[in-house]
C-alpha atoms as a PDB file:
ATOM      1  CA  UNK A   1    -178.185 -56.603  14.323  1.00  0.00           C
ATOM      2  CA  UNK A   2    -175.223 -55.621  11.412  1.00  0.00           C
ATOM      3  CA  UNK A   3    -172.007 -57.164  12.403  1.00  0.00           C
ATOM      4  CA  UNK A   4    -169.197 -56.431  10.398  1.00  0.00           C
ATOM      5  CA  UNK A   5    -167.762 -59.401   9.516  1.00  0.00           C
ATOM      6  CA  UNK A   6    -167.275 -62.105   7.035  1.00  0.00           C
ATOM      7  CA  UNK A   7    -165.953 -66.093   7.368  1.00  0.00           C
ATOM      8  CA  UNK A   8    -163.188 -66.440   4.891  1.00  0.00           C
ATOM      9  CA  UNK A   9    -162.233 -70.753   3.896  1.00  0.00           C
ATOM     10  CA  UNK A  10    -158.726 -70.372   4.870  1.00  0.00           C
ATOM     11  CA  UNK A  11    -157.571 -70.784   1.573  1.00  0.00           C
ATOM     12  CA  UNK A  12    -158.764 -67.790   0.156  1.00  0.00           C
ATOM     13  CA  UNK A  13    -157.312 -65.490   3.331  1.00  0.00           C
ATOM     14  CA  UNK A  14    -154.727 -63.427   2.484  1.00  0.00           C
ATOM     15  CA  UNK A  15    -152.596 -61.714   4.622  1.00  0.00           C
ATOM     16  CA  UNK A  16    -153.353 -58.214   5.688  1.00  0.00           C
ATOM     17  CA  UNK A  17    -156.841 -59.413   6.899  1.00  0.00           C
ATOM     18  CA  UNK A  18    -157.862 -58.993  10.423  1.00  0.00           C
ATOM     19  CA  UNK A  19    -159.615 -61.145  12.841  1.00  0.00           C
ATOM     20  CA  UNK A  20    -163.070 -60.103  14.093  1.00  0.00           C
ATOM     21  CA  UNK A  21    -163.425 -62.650  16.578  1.00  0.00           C
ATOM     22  CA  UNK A  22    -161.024 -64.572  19.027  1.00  0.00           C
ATOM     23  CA  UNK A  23    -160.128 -68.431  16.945  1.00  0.00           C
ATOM     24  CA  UNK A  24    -160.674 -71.101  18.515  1.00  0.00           C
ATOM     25  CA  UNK A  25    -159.410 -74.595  17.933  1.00  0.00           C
ATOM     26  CA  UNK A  26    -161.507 -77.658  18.195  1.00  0.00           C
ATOM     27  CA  UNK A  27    -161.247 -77.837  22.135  1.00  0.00           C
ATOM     28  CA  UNK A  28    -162.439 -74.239  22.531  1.00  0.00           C
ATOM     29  CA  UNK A  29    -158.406 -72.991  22.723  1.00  0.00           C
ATOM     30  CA  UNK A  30    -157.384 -69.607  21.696  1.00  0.00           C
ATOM     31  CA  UNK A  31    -155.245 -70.121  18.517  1.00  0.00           C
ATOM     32  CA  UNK A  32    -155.059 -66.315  17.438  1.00  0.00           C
ATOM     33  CA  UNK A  33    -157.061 -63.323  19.468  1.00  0.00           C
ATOM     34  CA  UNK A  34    -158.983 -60.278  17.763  1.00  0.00           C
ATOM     35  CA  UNK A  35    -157.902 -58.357  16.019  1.00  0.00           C
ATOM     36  CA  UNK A  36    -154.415 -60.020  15.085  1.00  0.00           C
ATOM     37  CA  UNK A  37    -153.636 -59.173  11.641  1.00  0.00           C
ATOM     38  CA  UNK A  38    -152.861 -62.120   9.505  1.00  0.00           C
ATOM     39  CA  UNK A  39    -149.571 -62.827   7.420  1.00  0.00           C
ATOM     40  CA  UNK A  40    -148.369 -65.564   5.578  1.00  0.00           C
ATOM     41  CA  UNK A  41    -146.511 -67.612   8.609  1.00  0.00           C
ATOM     42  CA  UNK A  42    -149.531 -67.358  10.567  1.00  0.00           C
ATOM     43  CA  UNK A  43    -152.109 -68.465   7.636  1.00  0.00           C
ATOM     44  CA  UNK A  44    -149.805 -71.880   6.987  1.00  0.00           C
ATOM     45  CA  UNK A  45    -150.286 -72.529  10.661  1.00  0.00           C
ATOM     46  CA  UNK A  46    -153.911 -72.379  10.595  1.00  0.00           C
ATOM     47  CA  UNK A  47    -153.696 -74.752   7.073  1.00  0.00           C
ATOM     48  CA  UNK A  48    -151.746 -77.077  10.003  1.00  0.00           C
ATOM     49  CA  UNK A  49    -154.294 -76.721  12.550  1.00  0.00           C
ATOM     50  CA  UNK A  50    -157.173 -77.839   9.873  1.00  0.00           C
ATOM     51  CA  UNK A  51    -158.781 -74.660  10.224  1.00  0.00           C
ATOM     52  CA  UNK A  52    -161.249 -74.630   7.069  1.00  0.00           C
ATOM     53  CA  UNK A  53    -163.030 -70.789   8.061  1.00  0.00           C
ATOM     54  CA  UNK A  54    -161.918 -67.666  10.174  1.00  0.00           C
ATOM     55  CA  UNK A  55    -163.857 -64.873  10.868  1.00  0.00           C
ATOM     56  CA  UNK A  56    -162.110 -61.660   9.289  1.00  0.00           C
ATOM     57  CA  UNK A  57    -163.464 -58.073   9.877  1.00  0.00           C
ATOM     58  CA  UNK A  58    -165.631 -56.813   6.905  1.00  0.00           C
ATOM     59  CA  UNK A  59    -165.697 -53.190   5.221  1.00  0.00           C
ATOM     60  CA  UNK A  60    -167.467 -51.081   6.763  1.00  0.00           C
ATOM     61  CA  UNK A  61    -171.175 -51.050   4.847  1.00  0.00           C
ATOM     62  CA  UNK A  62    -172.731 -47.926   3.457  1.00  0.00           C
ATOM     63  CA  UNK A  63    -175.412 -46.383   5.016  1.00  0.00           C
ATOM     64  CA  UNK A  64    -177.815 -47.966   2.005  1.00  0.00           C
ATOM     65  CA  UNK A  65    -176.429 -50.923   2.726  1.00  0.00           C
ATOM     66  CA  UNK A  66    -176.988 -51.690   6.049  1.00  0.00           C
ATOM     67  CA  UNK A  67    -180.520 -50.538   5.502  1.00  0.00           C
ATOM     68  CA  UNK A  68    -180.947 -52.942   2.693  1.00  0.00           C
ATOM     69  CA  UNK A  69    -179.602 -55.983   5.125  1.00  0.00           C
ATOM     70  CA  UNK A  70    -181.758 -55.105   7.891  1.00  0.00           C
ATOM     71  CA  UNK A  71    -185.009 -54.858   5.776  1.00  0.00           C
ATOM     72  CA  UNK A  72    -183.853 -58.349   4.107  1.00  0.00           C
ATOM     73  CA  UNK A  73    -183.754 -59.887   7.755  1.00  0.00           C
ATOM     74  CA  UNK A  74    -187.228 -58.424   8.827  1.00  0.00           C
ATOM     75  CA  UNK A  75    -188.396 -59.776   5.321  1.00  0.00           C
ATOM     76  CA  UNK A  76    -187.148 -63.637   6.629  1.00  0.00           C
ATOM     77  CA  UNK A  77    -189.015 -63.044  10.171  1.00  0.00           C
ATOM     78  CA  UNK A  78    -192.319 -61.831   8.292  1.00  0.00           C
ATOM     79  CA  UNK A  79    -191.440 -64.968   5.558  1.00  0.00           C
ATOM     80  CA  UNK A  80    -190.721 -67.331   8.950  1.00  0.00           C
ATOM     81  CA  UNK A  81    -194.278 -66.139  10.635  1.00  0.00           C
ATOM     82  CA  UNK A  82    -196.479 -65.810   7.616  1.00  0.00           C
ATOM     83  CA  UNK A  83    -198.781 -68.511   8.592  1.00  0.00           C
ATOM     84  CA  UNK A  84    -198.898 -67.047  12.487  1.00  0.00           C
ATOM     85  CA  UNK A  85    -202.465 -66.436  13.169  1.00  0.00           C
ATOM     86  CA  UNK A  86    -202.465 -63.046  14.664  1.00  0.00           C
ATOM     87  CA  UNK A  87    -205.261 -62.136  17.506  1.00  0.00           C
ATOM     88  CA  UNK A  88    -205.308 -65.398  18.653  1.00  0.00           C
ATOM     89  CA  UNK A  89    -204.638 -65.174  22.224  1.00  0.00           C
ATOM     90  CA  UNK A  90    -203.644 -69.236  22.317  1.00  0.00           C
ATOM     91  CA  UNK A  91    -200.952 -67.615  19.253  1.00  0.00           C
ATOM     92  CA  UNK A  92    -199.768 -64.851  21.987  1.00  0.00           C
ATOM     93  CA  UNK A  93    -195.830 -66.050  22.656  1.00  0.00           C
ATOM     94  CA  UNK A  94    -195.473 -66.069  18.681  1.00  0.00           C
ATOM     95  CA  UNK A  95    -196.436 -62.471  18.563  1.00  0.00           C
ATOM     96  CA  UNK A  96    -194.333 -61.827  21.493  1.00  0.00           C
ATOM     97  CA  UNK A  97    -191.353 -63.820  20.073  1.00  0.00           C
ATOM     98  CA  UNK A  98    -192.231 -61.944  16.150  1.00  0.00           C
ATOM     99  CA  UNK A  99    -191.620 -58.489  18.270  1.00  0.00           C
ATOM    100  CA  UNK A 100    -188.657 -59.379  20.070  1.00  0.00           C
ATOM    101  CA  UNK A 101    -187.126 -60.780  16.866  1.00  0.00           C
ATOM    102  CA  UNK A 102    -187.908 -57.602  15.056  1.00  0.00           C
ATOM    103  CA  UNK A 103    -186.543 -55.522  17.641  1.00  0.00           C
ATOM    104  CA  UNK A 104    -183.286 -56.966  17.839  1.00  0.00           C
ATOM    105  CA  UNK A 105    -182.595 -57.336  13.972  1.00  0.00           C
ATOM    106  CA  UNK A 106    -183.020 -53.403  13.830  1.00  0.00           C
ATOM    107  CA  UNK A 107    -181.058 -53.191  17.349  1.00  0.00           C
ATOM    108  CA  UNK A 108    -177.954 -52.233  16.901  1.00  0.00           C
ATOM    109  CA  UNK A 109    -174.297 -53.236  18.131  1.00  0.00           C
ATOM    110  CA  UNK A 110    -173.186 -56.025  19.963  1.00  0.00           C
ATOM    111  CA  UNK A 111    -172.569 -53.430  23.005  1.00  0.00           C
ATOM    112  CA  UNK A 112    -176.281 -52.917  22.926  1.00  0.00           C
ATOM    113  CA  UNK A 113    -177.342 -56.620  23.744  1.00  0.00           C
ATOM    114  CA  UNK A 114    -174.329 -57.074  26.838  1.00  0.00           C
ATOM    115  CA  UNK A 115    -171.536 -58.135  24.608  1.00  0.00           C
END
């Protein structure tokens, strides 16, 4: 799964960037929703809040790109089960878990999984 989005430190946000995801305050409060776009009175009062990170909508990736990412996260799960001992039927659930990993690392959007 691709998700197009990026964690920003807060001191490095600038405004014009756009939320991705709802922010949330240490108690699980909704300080800003999606998709607000960010300017300069809003940014000093997440530096208030102690906010450190916020999660800012990325640009869109090429099509080569997006490729690239997804074969780099099927080349962690092969690095992750490298020692799995395949055909062994006590080893089964780690082949099941391998193919379930696989599948949703080349799945697509968050719509797909009941997001």
């Amino acid at each position: 799964m691709i998700r197009n989005y990026k964690l920003v430190p807060i001191h490095d946000a600038v405004p014009g960037m756009v939320l991705s995801d709802n922010l949330l305050d240490r108690h699980g409060k909704i300080l800003l929703s999606a998709e607000t776009v960010l300017n300069d009175k809003l940014l000093e009062s997440l530096r208030r809040y102690d906010i450190d990170m916020i999660p800012v909508k990325a640009e869109a990736l090429t099509a080569e790109e997006k490729a690239a990412e997804t074969q780099a996260r099927l080349d962690r799960l092969n690095r992750l089960f490298r020692k799995h001992n395949y055909g062994n039927e006590e080893e089964h659930a780690n082949e099941v878990l391998l193919s379930c990993l696989k599948d949703f690392r080349q799945g697509g959007d968050d719509e797909d999984i009941g997001r």
